[in-house]
Protein backbone atom coordinates (compact mmCIF):
# COMPACT_ATOMS: atom_id res chain seq x y z
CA UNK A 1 -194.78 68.41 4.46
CA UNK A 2 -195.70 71.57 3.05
CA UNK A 3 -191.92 73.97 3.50
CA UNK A 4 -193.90 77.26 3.83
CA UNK A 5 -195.52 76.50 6.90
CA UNK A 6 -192.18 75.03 8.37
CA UNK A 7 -190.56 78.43 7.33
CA UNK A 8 -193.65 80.10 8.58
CA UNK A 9 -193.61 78.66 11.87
CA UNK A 10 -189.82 79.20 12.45
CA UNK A 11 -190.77 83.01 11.43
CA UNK A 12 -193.32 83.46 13.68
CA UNK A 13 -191.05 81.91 16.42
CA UNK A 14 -188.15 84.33 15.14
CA UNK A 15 -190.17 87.66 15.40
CA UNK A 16 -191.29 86.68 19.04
CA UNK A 17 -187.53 86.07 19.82
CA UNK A 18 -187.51 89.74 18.90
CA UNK A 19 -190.02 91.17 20.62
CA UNK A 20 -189.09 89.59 23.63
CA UNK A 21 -185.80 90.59 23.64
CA UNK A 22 -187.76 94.35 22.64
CA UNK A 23 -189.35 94.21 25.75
CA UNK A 24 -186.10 94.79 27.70
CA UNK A 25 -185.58 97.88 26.20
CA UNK A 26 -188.92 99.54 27.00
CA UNK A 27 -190.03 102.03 29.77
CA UNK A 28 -193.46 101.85 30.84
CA UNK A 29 -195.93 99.78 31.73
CA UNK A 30 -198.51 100.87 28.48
CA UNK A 31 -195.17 100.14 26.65
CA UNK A 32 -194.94 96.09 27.80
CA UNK A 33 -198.72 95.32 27.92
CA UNK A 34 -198.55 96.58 23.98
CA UNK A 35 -195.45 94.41 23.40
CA UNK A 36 -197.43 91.32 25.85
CA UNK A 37 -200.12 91.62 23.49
CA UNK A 38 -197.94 91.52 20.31
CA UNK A 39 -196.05 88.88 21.67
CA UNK A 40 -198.87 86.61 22.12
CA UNK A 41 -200.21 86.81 18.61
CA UNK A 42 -197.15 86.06 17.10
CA UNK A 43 -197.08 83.15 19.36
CA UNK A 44 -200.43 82.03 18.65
CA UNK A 45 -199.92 82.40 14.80
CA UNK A 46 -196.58 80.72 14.96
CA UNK A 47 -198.33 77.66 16.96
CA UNK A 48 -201.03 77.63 14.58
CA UNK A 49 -198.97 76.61 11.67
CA UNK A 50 -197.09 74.18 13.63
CA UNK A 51 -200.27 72.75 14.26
CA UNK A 52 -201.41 73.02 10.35
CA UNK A 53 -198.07 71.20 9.52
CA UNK A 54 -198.44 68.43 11.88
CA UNK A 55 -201.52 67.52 10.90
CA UNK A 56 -200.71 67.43 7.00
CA UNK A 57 -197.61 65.27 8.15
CA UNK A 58 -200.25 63.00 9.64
CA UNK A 59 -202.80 62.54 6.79
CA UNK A 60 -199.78 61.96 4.55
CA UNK A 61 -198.21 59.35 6.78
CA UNK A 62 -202.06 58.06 6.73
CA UNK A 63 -201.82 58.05 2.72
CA UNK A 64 -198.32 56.20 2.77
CA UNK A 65 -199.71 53.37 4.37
CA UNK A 66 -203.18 53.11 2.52
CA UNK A 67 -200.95 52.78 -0.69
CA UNK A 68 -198.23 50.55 1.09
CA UNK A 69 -201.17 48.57 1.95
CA UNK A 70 -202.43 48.87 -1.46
CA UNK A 71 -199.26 47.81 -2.96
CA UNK A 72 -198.98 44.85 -0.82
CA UNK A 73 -202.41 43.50 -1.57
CA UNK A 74 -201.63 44.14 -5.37
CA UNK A 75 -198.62 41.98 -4.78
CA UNK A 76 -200.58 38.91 -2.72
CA UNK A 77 -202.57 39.11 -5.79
CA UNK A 78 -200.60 38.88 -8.38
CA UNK A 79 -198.67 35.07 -6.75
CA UNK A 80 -202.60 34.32 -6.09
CA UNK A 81 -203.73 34.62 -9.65
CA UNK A 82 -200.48 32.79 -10.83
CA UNK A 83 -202.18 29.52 -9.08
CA UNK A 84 -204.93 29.42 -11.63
CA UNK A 85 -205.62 29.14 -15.86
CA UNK A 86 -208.37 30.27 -17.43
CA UNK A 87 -210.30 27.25 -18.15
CA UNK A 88 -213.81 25.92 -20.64
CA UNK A 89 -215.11 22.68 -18.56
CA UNK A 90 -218.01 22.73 -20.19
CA UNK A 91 -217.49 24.19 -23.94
CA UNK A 92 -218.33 28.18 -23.68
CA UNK A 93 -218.19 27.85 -19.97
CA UNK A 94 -215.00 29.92 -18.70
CA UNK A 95 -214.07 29.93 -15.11
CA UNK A 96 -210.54 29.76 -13.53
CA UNK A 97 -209.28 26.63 -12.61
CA UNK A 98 -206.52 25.82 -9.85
CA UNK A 99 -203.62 24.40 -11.40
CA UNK A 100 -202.35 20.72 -9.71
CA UNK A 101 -198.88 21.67 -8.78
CA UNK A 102 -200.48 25.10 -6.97
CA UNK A 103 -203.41 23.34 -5.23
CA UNK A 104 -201.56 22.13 -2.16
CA UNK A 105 -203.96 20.31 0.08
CA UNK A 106 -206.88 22.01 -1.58
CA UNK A 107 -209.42 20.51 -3.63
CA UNK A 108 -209.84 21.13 -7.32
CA UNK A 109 -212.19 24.37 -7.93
CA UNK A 110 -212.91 26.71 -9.73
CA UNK A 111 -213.09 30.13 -9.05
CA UNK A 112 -215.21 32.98 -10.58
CA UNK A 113 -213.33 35.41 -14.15
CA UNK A 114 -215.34 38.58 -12.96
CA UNK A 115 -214.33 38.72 -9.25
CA UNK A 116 -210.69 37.91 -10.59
CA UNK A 117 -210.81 40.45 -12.59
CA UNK A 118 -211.65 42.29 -9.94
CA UNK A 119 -208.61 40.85 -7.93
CA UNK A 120 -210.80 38.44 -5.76
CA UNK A 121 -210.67 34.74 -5.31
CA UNK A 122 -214.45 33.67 -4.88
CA UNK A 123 -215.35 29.58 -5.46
CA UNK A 124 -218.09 28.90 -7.41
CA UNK A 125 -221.30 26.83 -6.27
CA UNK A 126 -223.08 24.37 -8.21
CA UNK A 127 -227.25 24.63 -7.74
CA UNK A 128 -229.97 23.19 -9.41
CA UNK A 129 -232.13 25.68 -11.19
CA UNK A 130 -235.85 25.88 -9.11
CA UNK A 131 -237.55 26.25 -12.69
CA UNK A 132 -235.52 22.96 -14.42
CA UNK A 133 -233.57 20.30 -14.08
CA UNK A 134 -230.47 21.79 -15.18
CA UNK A 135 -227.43 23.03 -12.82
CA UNK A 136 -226.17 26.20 -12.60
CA UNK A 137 -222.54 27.61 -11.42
CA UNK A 138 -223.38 30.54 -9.23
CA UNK A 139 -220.86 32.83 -7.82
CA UNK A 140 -222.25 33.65 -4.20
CA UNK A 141 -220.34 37.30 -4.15
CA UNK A 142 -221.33 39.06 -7.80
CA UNK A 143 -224.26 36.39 -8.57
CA UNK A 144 -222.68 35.78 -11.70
CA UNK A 145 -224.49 32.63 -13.20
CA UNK A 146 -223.66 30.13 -15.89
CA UNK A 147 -225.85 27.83 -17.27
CA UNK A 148 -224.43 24.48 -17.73
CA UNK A 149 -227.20 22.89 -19.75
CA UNK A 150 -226.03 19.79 -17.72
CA UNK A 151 -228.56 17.67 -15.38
CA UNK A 152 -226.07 16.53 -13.16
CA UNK A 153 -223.14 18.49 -11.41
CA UNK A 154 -219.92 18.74 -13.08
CA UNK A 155 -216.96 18.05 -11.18
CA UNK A 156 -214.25 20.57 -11.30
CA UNK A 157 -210.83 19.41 -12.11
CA UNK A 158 -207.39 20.65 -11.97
CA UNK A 159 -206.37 23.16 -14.51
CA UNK A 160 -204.26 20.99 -16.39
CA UNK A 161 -207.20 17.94 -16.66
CA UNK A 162 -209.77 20.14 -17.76
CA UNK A 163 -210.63 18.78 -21.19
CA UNK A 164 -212.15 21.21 -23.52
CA UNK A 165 -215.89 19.86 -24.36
């Protein structure tokens, strides 16, 4: 929180301690509307950076938890990625494979190198191409395609089985 407007406000709060206790001392009625008046500005002014300070004390508690968020989704990612190896099924073909001992109850796949880059798990699809009888691998979030040159699917395997064609 930014100190001057703390030291501001406890100023402000100060000097119309003063001219309260001011008021006491004075005589006529011209004398205490004048000293009313003062008052009250030095009120408003002091309220106004209170109000300035709490609400930079909110959009920095905001920005703490954006990054804490940030830093725990950096963290999920980095034991995510750890479950796959970089992979070539299919010679020049590179994808991410799920290693064995990782996979759990899931199914061998293979997931796409741009969106991990981009620290996203997306599976990739198999299609047939509409203008041959090759397959593709498609990735259905950055249409990233490969072509396989192959005219039947190709079965992902686990990381470690993956032979090298």
């Amino acid at each position: 929180m930014d100190a001057s407007l703390i030291l501001g406000t406890i100023s402000g709060l100060k000097t119309a301690g003063d001219i309260a206790k001011s008021l006491l001392d004075l005589k006529t009625v011209s004398e205490v509307r004048g000293k009313v008046i003062e008052l009250q500005s030095v009120i408003l002014s002091a309220q106004g950076s209170a109000m300035e300070a709490n609400a930079r004390q909110s959009a920095l508690i905001e920005q703490i938890s954006a990054l804490k968020k940030e830093i725990t989704d950096i963290k999920a990612w980095e034991e995510e990625k750890q479950r796959y190896d970089l992979v070539a099924p299919m010679g020049s073909v590179l994808v991410y494979a799920i290693k064995k001992e990782c996979a759990g109850s899931e199914p061998p796949h293979w997931i796409c190198t741009n969106c991990y880059e981009n620290r996203r798990k997306t599976i990739l699809n198999q299609v047939r191409s509409k203008n041959s009888s090759f397959w593709h691998i498609l990735c259905p979030v950055c249409k990233s395609q490969i072509d396989t040159h192959y005219k039947s699917p190709y079965a992902p395997q686990y990381a470690e089985e993956t032979k090298t064609e």
